[in-house]
N, C-alpha and C. Protein backbone atom coordinates (compact mmCIF):
# COMPACT_ATOMS: atom_id res chain seq x y z
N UNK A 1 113.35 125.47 56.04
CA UNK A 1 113.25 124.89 57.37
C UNK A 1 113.51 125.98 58.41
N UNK A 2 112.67 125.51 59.35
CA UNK A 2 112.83 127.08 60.45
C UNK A 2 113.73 126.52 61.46
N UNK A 3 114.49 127.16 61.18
CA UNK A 3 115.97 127.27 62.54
C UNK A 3 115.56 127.00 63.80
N UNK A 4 116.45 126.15 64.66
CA UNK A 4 116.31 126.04 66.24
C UNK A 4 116.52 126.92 66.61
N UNK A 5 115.54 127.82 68.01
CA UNK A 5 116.19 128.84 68.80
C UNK A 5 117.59 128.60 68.83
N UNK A 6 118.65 127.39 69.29
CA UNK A 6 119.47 127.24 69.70
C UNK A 6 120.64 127.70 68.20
N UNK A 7 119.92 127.51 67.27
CA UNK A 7 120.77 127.93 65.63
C UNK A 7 120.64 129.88 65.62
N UNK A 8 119.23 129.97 65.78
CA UNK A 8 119.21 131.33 65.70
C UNK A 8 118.02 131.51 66.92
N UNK A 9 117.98 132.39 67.74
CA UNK A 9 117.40 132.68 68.73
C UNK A 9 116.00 133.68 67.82
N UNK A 10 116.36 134.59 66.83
CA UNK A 10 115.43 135.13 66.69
C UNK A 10 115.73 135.15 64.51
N UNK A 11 114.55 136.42 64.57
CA UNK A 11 114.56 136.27 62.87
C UNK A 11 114.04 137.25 62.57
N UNK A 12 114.20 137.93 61.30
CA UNK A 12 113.60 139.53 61.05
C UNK A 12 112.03 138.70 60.64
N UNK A 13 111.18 140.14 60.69
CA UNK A 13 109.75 139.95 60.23
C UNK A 13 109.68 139.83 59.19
N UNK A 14 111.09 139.91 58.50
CA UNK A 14 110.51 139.25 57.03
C UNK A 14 111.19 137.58 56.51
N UNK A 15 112.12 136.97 57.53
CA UNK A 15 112.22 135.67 57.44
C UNK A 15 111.09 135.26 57.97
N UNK A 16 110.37 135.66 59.47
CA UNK A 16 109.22 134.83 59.68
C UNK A 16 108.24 134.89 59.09
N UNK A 17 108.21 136.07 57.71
CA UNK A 17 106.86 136.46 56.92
C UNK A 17 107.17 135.24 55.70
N UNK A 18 108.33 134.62 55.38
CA UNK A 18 108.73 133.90 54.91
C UNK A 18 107.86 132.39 54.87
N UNK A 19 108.30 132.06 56.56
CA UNK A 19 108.08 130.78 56.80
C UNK A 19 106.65 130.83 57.06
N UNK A 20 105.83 131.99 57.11
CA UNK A 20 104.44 131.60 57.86
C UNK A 20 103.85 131.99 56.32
N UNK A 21 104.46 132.10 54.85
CA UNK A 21 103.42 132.26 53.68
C UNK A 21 103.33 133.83 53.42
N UNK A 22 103.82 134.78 54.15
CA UNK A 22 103.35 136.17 53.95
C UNK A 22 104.57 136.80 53.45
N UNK A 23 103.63 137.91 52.78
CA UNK A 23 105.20 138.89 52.07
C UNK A 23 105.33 140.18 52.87
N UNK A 24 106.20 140.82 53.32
CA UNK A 24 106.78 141.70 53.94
C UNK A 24 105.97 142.40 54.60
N UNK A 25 105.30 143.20 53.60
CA UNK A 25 104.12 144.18 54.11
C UNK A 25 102.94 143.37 55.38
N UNK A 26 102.37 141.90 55.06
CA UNK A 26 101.45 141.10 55.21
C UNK A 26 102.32 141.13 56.95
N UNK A 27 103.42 140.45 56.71
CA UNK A 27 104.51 140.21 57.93
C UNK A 27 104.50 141.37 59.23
N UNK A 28 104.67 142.71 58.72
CA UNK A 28 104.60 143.78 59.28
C UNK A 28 103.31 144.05 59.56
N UNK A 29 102.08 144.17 58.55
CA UNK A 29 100.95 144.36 59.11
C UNK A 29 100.15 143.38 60.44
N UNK A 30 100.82 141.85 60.25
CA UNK A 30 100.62 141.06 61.21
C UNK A 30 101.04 141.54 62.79
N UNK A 31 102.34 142.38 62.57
CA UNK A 31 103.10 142.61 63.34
C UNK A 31 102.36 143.98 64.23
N UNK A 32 101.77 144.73 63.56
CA UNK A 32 101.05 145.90 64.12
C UNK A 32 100.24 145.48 64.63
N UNK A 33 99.21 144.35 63.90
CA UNK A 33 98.07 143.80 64.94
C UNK A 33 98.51 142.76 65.76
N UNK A 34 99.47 142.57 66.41
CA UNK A 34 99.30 141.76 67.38
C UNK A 34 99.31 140.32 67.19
N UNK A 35 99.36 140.20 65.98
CA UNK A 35 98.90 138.52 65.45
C UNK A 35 100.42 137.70 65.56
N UNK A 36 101.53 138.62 64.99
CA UNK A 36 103.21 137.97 65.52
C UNK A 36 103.72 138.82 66.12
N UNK A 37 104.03 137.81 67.47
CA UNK A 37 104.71 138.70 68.74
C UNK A 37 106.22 138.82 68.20
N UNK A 38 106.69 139.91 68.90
CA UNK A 38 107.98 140.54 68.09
C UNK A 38 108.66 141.24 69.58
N UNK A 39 110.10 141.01 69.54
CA UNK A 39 111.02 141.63 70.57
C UNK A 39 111.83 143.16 69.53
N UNK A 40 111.47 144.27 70.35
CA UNK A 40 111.97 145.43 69.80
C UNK A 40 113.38 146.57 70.27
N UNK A 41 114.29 146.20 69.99
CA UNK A 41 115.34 147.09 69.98
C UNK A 41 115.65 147.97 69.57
N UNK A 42 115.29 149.41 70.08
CA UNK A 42 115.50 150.16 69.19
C UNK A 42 114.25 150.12 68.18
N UNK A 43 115.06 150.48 66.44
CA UNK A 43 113.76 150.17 65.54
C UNK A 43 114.03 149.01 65.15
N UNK A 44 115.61 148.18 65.97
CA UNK A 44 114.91 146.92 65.20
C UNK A 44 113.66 145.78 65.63
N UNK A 45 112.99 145.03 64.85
CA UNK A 45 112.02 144.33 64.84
C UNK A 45 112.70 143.20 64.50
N UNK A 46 112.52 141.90 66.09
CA UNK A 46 112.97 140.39 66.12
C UNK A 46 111.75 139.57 65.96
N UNK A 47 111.74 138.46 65.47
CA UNK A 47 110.63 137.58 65.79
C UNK A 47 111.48 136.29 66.63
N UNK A 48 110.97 135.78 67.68
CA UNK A 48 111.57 134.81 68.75
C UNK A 48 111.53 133.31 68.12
N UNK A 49 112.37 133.01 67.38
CA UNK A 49 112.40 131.79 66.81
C UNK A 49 111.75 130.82 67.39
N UNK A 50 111.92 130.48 69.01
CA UNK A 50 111.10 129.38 69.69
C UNK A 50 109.66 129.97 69.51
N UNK A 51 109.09 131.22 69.82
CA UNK A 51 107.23 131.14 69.64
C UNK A 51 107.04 131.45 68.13
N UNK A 52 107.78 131.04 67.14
CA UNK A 52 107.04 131.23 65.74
C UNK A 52 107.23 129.62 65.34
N UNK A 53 108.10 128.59 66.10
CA UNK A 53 107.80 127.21 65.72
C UNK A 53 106.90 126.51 67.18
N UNK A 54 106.27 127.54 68.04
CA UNK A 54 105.25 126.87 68.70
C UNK A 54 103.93 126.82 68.14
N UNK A 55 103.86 128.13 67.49
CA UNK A 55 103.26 129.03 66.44
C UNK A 55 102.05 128.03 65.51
N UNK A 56 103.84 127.53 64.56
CA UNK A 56 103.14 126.68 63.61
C UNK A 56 102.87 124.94 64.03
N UNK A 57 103.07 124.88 65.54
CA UNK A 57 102.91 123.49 66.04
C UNK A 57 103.95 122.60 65.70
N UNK A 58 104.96 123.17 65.51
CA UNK A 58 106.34 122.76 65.46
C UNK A 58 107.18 121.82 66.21
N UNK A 59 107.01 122.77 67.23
CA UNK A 59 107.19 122.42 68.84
C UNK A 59 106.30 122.44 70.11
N UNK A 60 106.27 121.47 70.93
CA UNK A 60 105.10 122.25 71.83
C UNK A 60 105.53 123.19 72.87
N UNK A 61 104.30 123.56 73.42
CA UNK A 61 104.55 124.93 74.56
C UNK A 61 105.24 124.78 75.29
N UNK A 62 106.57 125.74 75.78
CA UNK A 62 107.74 125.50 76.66
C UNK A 62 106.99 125.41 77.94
N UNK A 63 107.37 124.67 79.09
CA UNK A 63 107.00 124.10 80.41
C UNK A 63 107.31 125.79 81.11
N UNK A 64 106.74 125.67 81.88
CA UNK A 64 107.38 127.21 82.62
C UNK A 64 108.62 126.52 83.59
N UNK A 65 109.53 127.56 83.85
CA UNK A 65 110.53 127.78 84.15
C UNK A 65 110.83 126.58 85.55
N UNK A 66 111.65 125.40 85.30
CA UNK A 66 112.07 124.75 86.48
C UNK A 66 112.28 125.80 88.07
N UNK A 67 111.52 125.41 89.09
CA UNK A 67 111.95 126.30 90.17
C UNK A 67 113.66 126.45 90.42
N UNK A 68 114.06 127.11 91.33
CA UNK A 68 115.50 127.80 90.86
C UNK A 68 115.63 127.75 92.16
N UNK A 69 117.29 127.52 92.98
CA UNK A 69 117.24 127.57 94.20
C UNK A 69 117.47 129.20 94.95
N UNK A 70 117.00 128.78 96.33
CA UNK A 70 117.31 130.72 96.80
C UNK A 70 118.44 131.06 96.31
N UNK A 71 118.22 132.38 96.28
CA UNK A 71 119.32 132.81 95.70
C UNK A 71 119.84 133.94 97.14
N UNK A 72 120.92 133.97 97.86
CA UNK A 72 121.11 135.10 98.89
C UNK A 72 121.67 135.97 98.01
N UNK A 73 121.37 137.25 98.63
CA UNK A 73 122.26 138.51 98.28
C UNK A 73 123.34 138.41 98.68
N UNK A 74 124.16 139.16 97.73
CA UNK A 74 125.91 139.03 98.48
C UNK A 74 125.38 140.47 99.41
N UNK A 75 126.11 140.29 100.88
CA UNK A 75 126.27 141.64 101.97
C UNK A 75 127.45 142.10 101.24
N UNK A 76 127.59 143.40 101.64
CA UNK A 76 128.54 144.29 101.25
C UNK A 76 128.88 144.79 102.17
N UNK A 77 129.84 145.27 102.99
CA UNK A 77 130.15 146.21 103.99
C UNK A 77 130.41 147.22 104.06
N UNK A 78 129.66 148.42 103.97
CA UNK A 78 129.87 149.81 103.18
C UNK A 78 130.30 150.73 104.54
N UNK A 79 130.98 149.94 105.79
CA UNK A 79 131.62 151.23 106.78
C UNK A 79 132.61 151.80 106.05
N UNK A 80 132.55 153.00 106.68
CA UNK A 80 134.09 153.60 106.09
C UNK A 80 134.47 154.41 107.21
């Protein structure tokens, strides 16, 4: 069973090579072409738990972002 973002936010390319049927290499080669989007730190390689269960129609497509109220800058008073 594939984890809630909220359980695990993300997953190596080889748990999601797991859940989508592929073995490591298959996972990674997916990963070079573009076919599973992947967040990169460094050399490590994440797969985003929420778009690999939108992926498999899991879940549907997140709504874009509720509008947010202004936000002011804090002033600073930099006399000296």
């Amino acid at each position: 069973m594939i984890p809630t973002p909220e359980e695990r936010p993300t997953l190596t390319v080889e748990e999601a090579g797991e859940h989508l049927g592929l073995g490591r290499s298959s996972a990674y080669e997916a990963v070079r072409r573009g076919e599973l989007h992947v967040l990169r730190f460094g050399r490590a390689i994440r797969v985003p738990t929420a778009q690999l269960r939108v992926m498999l129609g899991i879940d549907a497509e997140p709504q874009a972002d509720p509008p947010t109220a202004d936000i002011m800058p804090i002033r600073r008073d930099v006399s000296s």
